[in-house]
N, C-alpha and C. Protein backbone atom coordinates (compact mmCIF):
# COMPACT_ATOMS: atom_id res chain seq x y z
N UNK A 1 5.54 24.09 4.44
CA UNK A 1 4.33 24.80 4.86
C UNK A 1 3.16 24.36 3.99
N UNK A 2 1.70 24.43 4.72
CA UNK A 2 0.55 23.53 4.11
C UNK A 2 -0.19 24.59 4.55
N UNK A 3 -1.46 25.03 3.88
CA UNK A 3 -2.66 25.20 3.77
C UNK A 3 -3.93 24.44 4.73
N UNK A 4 -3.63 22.97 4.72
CA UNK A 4 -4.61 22.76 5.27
C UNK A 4 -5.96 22.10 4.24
N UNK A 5 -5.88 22.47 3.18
CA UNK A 5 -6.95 22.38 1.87
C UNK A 5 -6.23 21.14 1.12
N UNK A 6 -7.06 20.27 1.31
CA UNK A 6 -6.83 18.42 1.05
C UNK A 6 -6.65 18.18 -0.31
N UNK A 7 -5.90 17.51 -0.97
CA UNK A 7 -6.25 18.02 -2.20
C UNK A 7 -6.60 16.47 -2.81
N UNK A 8 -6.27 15.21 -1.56
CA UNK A 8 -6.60 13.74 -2.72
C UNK A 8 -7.20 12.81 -1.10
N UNK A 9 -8.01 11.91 -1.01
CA UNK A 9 -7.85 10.83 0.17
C UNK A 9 -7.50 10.06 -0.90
N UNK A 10 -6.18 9.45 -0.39
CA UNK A 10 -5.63 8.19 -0.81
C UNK A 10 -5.59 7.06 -0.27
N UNK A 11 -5.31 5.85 -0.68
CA UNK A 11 -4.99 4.67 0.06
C UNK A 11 -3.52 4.17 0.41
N UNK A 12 -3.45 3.73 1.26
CA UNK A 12 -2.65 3.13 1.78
C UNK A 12 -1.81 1.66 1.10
N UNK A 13 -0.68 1.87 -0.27
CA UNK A 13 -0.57 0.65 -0.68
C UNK A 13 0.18 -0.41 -0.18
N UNK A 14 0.79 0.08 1.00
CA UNK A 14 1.90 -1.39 1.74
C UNK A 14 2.69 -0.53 2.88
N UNK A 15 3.25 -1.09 3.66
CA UNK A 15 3.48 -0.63 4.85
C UNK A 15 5.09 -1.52 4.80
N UNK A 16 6.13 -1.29 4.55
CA UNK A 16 7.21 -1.59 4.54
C UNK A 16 8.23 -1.82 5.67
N UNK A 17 8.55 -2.72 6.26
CA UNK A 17 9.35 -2.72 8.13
C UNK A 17 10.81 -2.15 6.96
N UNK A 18 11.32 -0.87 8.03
CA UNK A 18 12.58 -0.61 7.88
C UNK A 18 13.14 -0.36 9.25
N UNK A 19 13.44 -1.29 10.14
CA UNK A 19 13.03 -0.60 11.99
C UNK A 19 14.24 0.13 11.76
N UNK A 20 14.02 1.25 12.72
CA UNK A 20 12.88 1.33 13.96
C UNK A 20 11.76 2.00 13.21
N UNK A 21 11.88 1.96 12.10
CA UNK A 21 10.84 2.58 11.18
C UNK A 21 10.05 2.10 10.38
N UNK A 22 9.12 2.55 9.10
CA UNK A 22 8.44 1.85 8.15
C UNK A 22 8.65 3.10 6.76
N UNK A 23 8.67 1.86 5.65
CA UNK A 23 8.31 2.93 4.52
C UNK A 23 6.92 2.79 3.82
N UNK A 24 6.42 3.96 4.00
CA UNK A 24 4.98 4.59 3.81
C UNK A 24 4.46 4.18 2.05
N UNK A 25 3.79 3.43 1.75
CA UNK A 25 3.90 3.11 -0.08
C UNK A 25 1.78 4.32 -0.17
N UNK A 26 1.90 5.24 -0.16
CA UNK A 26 0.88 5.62 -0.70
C UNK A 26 0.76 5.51 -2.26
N UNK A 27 -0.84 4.78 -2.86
CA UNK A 27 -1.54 4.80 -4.59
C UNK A 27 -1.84 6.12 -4.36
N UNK A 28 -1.79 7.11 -5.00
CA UNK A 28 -2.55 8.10 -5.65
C UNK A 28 -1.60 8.82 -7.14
N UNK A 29 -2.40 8.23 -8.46
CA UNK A 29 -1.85 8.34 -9.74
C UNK A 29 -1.52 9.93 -9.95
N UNK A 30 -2.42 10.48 -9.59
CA UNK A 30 -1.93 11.96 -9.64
C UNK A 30 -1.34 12.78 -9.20
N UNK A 31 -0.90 12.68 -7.69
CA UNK A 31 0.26 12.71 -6.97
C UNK A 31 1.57 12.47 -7.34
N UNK A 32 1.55 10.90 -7.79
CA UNK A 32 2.56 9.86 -7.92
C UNK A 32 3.37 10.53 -8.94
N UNK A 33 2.67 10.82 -9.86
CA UNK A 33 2.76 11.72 -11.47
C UNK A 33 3.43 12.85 -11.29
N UNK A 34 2.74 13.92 -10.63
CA UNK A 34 3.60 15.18 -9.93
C UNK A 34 4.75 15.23 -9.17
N UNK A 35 4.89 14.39 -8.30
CA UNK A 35 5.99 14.57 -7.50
C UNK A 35 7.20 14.00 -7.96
N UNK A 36 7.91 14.21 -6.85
CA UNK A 36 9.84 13.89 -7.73
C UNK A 36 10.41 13.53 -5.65
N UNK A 37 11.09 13.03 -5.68
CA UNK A 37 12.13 12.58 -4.32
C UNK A 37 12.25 13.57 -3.97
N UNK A 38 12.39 13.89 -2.80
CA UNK A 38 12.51 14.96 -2.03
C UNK A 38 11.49 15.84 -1.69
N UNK A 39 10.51 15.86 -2.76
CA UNK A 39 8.90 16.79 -2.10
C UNK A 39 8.60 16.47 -0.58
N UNK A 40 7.53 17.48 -0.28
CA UNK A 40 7.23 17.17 0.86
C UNK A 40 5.65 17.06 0.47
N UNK A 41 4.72 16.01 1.23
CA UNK A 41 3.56 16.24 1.32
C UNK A 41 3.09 15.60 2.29
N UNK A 42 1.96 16.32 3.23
CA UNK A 42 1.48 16.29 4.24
C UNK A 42 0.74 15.30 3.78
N UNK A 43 0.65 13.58 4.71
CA UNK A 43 -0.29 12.65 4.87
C UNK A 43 -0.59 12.94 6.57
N UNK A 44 -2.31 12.89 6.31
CA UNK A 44 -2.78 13.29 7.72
C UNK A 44 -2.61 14.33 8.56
N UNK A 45 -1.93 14.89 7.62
CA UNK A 45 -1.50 16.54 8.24
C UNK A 45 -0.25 16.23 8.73
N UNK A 46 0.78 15.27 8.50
CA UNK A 46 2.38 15.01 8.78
C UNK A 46 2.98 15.70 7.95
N UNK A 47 3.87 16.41 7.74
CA UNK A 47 4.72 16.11 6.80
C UNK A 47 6.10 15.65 6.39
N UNK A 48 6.02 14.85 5.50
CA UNK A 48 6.88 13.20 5.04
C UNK A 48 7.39 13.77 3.39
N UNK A 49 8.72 12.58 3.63
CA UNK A 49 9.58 13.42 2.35
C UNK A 49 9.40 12.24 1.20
N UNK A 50 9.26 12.55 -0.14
CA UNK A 50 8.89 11.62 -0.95
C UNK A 50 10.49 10.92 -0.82
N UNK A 51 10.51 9.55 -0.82
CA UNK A 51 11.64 8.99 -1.42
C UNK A 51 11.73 8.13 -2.14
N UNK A 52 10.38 7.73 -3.06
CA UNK A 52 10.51 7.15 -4.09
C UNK A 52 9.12 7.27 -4.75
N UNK A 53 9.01 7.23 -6.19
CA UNK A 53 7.99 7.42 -7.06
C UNK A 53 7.72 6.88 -7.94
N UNK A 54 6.99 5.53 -8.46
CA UNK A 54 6.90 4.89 -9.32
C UNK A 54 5.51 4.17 -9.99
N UNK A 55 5.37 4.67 -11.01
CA UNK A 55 3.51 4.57 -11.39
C UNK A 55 2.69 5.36 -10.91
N UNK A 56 2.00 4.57 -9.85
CA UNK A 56 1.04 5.38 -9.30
C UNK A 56 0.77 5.23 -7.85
N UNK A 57 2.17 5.10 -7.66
CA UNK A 57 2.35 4.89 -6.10
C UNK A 57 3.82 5.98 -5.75
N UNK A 58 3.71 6.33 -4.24
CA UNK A 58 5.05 7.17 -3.77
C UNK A 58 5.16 6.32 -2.27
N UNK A 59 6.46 6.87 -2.52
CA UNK A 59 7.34 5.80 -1.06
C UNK A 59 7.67 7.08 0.10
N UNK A 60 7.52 6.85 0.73
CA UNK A 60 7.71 8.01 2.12
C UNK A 60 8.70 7.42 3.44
N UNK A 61 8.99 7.76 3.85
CA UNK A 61 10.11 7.05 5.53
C UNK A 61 9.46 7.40 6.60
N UNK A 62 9.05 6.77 7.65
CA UNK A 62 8.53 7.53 8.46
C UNK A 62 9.22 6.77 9.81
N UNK A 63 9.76 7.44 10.79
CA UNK A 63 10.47 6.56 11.50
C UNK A 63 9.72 6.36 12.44
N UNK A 64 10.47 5.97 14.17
CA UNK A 64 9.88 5.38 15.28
C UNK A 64 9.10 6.87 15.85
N UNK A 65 9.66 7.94 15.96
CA UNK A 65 8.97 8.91 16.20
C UNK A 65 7.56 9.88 16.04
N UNK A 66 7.50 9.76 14.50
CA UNK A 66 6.55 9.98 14.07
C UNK A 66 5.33 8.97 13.86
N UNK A 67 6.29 7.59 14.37
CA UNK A 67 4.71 6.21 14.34
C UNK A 67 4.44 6.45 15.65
N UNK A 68 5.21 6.95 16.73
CA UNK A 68 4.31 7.13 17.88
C UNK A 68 3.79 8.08 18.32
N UNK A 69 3.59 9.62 17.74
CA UNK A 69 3.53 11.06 17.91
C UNK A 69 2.41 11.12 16.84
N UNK A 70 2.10 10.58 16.14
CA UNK A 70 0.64 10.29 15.23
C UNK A 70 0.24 9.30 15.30
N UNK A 71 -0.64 9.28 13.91
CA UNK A 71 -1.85 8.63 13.88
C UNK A 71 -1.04 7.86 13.06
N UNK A 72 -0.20 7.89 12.09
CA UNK A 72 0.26 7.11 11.08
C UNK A 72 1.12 6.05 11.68
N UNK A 73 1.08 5.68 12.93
CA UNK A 73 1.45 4.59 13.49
C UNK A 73 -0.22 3.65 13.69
N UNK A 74 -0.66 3.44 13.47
CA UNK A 74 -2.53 3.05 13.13
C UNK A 74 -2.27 2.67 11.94
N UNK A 75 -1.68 2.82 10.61
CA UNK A 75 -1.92 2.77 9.08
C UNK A 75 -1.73 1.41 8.87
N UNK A 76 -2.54 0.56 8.01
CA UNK A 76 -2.58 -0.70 7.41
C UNK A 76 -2.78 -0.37 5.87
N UNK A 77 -1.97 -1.28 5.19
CA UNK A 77 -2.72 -1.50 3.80
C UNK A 77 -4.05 -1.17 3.05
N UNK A 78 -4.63 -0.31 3.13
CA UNK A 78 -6.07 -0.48 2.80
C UNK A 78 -6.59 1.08 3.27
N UNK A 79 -5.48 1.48 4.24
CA UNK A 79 -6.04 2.66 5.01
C UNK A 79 -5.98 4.04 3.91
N UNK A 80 -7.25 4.86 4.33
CA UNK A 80 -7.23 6.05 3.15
C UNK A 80 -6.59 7.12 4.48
N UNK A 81 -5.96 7.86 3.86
CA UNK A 81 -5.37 9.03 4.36
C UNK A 81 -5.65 10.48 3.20
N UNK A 82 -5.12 12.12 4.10
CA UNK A 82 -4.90 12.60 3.27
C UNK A 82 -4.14 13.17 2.84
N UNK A 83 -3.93 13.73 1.35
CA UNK A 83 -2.54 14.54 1.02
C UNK A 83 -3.04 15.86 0.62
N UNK A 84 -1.81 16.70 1.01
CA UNK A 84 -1.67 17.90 0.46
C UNK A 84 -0.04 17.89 0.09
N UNK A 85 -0.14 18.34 -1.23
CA UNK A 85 1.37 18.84 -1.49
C UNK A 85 1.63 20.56 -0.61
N UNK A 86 3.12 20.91 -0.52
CA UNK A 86 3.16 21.58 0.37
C UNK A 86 3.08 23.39 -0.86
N UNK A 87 3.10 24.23 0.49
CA UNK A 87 2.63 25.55 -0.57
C UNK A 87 3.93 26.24 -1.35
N UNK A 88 3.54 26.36 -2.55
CA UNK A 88 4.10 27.51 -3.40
C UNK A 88 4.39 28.88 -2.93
N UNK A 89 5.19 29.32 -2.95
CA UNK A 89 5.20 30.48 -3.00
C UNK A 89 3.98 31.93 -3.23
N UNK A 90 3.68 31.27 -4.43
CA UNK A 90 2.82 32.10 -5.38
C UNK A 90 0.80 31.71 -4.96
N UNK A 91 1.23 30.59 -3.88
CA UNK A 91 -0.12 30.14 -4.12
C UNK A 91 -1.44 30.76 -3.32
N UNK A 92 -2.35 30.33 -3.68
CA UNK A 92 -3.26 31.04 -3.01
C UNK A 92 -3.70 30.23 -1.71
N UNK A 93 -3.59 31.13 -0.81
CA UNK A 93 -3.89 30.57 0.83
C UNK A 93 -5.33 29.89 1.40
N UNK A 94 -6.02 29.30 0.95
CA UNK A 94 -7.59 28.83 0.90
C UNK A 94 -8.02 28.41 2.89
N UNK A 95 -7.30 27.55 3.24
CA UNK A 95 -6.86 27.39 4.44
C UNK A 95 -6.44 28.45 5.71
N UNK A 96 -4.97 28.26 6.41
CA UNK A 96 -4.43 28.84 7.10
C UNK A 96 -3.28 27.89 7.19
N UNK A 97 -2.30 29.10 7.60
CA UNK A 97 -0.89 28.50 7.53
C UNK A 97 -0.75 26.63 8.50
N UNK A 98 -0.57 26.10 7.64
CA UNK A 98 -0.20 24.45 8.95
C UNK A 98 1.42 24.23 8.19
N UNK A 99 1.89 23.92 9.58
CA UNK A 99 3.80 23.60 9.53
C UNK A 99 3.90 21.97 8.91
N UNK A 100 2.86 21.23 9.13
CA UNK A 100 2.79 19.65 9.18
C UNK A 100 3.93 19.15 10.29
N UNK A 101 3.65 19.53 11.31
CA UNK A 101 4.52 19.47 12.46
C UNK A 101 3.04 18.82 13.68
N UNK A 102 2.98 18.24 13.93
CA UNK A 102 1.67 17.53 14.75
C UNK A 102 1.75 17.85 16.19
N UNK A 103 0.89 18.63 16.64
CA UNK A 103 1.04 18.75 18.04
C UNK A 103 0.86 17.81 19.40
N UNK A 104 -0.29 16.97 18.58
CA UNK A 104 -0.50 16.04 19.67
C UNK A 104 -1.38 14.74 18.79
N UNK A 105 -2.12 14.09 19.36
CA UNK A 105 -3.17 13.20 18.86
C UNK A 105 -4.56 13.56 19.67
N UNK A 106 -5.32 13.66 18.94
CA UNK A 106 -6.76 13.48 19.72
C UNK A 106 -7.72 12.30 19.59
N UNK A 107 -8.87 12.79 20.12
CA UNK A 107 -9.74 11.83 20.32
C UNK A 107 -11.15 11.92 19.82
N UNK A 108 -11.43 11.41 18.47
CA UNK A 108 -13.03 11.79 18.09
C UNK A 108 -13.77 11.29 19.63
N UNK A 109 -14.42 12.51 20.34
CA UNK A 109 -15.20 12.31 21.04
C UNK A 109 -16.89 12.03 20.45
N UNK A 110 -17.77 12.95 20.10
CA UNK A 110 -18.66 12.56 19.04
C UNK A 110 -19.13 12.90 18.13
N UNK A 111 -19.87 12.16 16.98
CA UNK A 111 -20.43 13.19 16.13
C UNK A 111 -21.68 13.23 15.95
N UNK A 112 -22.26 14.64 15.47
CA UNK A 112 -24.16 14.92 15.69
C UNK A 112 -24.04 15.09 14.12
N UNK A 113 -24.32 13.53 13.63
CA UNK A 113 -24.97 13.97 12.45
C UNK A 113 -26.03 14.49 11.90
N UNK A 114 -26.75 15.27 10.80
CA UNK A 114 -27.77 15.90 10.48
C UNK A 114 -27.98 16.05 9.14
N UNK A 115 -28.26 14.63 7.73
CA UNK A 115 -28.39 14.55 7.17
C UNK A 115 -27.05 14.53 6.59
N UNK A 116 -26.52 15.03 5.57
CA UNK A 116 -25.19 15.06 4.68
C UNK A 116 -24.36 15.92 5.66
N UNK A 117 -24.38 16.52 6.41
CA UNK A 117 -23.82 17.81 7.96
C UNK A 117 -23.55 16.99 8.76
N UNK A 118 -22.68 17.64 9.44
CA UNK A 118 -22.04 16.80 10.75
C UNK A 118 -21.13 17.65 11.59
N UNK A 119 -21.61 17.85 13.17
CA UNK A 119 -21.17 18.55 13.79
C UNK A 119 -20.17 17.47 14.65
N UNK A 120 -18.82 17.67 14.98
CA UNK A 120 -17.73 16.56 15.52
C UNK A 120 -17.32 17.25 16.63
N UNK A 121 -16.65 16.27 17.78
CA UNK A 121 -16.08 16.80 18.63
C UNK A 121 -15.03 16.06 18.96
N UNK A 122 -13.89 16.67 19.34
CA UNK A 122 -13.02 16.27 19.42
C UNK A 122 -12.15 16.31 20.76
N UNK A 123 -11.80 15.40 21.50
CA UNK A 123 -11.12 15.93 23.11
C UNK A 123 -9.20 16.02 22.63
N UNK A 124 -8.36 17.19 23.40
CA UNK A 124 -7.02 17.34 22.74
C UNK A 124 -6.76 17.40 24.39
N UNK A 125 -5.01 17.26 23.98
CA UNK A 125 -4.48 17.84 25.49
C UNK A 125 -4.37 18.97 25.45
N UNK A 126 -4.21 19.34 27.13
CA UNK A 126 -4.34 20.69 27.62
C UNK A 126 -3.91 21.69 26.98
N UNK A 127 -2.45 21.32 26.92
CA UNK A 127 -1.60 22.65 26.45
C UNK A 127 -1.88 22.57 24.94
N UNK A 128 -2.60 21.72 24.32
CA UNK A 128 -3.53 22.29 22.88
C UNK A 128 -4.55 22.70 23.04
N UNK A 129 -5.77 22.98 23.86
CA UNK A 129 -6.33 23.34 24.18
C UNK A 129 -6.00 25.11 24.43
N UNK A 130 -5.00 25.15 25.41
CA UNK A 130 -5.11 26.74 25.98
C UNK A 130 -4.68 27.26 24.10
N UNK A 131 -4.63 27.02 23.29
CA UNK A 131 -4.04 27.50 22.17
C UNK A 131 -5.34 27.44 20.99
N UNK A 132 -6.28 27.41 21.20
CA UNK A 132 -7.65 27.26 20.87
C UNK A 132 -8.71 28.23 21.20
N UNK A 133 -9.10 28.60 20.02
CA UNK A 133 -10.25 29.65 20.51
C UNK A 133 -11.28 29.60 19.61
N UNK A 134 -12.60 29.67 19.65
CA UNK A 134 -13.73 29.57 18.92
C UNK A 134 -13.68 31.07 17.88
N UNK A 135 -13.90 30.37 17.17
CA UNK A 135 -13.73 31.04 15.27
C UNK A 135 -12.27 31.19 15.30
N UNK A 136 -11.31 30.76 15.81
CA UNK A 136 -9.94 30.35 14.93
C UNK A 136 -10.06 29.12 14.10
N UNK A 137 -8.69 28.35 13.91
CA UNK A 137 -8.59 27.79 13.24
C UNK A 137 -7.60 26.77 13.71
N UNK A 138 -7.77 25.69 13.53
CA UNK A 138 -7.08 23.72 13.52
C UNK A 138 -7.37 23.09 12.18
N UNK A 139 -6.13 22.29 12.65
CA UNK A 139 -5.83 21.34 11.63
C UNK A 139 -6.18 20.04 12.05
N UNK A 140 -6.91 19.60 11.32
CA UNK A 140 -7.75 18.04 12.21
C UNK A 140 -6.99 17.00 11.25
N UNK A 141 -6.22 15.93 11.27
CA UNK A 141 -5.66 14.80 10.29
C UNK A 141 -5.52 15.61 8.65
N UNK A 142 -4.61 17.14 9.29
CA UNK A 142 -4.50 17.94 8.30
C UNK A 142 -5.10 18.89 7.53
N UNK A 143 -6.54 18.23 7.84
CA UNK A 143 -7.61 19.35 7.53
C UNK A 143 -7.79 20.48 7.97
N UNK A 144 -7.84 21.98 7.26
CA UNK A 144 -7.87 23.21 7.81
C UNK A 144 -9.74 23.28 7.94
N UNK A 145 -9.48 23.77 9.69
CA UNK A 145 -11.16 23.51 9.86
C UNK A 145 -11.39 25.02 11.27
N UNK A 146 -12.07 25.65 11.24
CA UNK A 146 -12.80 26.70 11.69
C UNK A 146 -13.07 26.36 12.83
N UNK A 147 -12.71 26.65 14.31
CA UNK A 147 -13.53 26.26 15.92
C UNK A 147 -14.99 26.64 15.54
N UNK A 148 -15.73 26.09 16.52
CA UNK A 148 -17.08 25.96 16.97
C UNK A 148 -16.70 26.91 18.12
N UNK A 149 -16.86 25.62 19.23
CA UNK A 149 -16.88 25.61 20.43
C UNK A 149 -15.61 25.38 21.24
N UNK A 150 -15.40 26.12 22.18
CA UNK A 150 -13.87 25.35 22.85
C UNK A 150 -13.75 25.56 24.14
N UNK A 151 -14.50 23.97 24.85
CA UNK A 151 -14.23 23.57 26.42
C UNK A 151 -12.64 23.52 26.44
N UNK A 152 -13.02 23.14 27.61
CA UNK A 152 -11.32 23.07 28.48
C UNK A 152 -10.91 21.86 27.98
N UNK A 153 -11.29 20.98 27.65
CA UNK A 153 -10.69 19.36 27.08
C UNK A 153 -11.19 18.84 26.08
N UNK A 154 -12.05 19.74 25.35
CA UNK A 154 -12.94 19.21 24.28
C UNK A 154 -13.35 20.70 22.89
N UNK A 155 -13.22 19.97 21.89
CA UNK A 155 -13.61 21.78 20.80
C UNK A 155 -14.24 20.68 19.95
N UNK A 156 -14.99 21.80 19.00
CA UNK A 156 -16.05 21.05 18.48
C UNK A 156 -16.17 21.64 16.68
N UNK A 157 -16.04 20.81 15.67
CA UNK A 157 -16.22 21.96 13.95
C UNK A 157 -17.28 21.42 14.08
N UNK A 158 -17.62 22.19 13.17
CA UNK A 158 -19.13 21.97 11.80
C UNK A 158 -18.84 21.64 10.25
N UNK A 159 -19.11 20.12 9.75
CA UNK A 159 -18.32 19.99 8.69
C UNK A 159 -19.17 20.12 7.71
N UNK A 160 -19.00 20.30 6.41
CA UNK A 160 -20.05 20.78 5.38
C UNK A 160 -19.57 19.34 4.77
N UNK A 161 -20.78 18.57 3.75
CA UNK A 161 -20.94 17.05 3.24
C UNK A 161 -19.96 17.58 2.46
N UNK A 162 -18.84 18.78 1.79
CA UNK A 162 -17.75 18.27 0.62
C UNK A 162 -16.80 17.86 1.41
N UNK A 163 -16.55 18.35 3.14
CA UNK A 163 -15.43 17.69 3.50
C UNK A 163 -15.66 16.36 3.88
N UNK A 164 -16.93 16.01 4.27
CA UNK A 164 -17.08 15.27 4.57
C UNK A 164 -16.99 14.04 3.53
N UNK A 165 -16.79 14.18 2.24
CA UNK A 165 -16.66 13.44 1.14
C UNK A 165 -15.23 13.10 0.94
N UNK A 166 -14.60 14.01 0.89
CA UNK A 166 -13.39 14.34 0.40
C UNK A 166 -12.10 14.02 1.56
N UNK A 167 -12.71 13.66 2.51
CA UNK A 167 -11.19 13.15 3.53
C UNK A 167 -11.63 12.32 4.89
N UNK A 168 -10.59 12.04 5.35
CA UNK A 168 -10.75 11.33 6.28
C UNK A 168 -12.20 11.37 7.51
N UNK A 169 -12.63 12.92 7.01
CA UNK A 169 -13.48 12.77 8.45
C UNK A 169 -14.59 12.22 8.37
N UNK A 170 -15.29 12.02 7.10
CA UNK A 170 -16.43 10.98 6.60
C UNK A 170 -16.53 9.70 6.83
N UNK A 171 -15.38 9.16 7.26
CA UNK A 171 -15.35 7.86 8.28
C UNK A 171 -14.79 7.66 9.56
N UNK A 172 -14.52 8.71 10.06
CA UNK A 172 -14.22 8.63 11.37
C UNK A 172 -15.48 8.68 12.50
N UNK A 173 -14.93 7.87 13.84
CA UNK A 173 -15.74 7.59 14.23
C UNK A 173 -15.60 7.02 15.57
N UNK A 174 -16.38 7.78 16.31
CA UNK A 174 -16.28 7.56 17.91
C UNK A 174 -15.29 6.81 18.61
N UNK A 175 -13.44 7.47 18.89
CA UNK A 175 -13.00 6.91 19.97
C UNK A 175 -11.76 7.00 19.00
N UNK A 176 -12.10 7.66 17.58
CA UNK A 176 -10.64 6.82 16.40
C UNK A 176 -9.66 8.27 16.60
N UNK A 177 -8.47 8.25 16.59
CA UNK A 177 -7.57 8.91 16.68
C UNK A 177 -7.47 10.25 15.90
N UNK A 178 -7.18 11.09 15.78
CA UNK A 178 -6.63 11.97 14.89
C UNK A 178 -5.63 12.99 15.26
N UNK A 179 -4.80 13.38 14.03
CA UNK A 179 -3.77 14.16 14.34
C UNK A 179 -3.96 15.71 14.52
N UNK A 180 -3.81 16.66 15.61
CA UNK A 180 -4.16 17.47 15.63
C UNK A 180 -2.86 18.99 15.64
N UNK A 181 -2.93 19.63 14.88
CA UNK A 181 -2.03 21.12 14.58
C UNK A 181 -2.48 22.13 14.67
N UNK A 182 -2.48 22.68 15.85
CA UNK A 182 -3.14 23.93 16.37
C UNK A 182 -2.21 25.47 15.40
N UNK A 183 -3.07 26.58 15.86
CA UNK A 183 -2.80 27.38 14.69
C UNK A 183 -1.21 28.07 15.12
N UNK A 184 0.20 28.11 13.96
CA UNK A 184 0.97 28.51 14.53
C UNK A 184 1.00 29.67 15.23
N UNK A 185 0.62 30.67 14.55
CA UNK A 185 -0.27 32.13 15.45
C UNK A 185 -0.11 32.35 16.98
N UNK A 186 -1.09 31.16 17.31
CA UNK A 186 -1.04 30.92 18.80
C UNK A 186 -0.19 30.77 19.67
N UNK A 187 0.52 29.80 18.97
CA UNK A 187 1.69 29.35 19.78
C UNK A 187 2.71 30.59 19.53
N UNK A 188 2.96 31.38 18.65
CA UNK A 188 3.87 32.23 19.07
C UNK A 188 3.12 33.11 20.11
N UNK A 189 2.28 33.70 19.83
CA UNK A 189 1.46 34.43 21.24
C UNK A 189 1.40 34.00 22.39
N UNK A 190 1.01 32.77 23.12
CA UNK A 190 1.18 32.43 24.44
C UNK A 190 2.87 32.22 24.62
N UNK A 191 4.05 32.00 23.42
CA UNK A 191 5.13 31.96 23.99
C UNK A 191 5.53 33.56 24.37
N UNK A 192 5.24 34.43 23.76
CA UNK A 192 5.79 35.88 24.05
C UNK A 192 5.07 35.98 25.34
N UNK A 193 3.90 35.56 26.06
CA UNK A 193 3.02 36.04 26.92
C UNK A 193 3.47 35.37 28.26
N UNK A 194 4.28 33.81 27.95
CA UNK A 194 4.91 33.72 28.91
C UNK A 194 5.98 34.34 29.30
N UNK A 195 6.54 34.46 28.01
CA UNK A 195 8.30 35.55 28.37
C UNK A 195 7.94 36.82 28.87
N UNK A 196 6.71 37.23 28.80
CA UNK A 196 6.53 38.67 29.50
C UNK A 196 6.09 38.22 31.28
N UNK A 197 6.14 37.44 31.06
CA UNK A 197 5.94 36.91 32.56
C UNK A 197 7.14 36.74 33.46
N UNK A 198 7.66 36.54 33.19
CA UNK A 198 9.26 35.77 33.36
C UNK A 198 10.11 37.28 34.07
C-alpha cells in the first residue's frame, strides 16, 4: 500500500532482457541505501519487488505483463521515473490510499500551462472513468492528485510548480502515456452497487 506522495524522480540505469521479462536497474543513492530484497516500491505508481541492491542502484523484475499493462514497458536507460517506498504502518497518510495495482494506461491529452502552474488533461478508459469524480482523488504515474473536472473520456488536475518539479509530470507531454489508479474507494462502491442490482 502507497500514499501516492513521491518521494525521489529517478533514472533509469539499464534495462536488463530476462524474457518474457526485463530486470528494472533503477540509480537513486538514497533509496538504494534504504532498501533490502524483497521491499516493495512503487515506480510510476507500479508496484515492483526489490531484488537486488547495490551502491546506488536497485534491481526490480518486471515481467511480460506488467511491460504491457503500463507504462514501464516505454522505459529506456536514461528514463526518470517515480518512487515511493510503500506505507508503514505508523505513517502519516499525506496522499490517499494507492494499491500500486494499475488500472489502465492513459493518455496526456493537454496541458494549459500558466507560468510555473499547469492545468493537464488526461483521456482514461471508460470503466476508469465511471470511477471518477471531481474533488476525489487519482493516481497519475503514481502521483496522488485531486480531480478537477470529469468528462465521460477525459478528467483534468491542477498541478502546483512543486509537483511539477519533483516527478514525472514536468515533462510530460501531449500524447505520452501514463499509468493511471483510480481511487480504491470507488471501486468497492460501484462493485456493491452492481451486486445490489443483480
Amino acid at each position: 500500500m502507497f500514499s501516492g506522495i513521491v518521494r525521489s524522480l529517478a533514472e533509469v540505469a539499464a534495462l536488463i532482457p530476462e524474457p518474457p521479462g526485463v530486470r528494472l536497474v533503477i540509480r537513486d543513492a538514497q533509496f538504494a541505501g534504504e532498501s533490502k530484497i524483497g521491499d516493495s516500491i512503487a515506480i510510476n505508481g507500479c508496484c515492483l519487488t526489490v531484488v537486488g541492491a547495490d551502491g546506488d542502484t536497485m534491481a526490480f523484475q518486471a515481467g511480460e505483463e506488467t511491460l504491457s499493462r503500463t507504462n514501464l514497458g516505454e522505459l529506456v536507460a536514461g528514463s526518470r521515473v517515480n518512487l515511493e517506498s510503500s506505507l508503514r504502518a505508523n505513517a502519516e497518510i499525506g496522499g490517499h490510499f494507492v494499491t500500486g495495482h494499475i488500472d489502465a494506461v492513459g493518455l496526456v491529452h493537454s496541458r494549459q500551462d500558466d507560468a510555473d502552474w499547469c492545468t493537464m488533461w488526461f483521456t482514461a478508459p471508460a470503466a476508469q472513468m465511471a470511477q471518477m469524480a471531481s474533488k476525489g482523488s487519482v493516481a497519475v504515474d503514481g502521483i496522488s492528485l485531486t480531480l478537477v473536472d470529469v468528462e465521460d473520456d477525459r478528467f483534468s488536475v491542477a498541478l502546483i510548480p512543486h509537483t511539477l518539479n519533483v516527478t514525472t509530470l514536468g515533462f510530460r507531454k501531449v500524447g505520452d502515456r501514463v499509468n493511471i489508479e483510480t481511487d480504491v474507494l470507488a471501486k468497492y462502491i460501484q462493485r456493491q452497487l452492481q451486486a445490489m442490482k443483480l
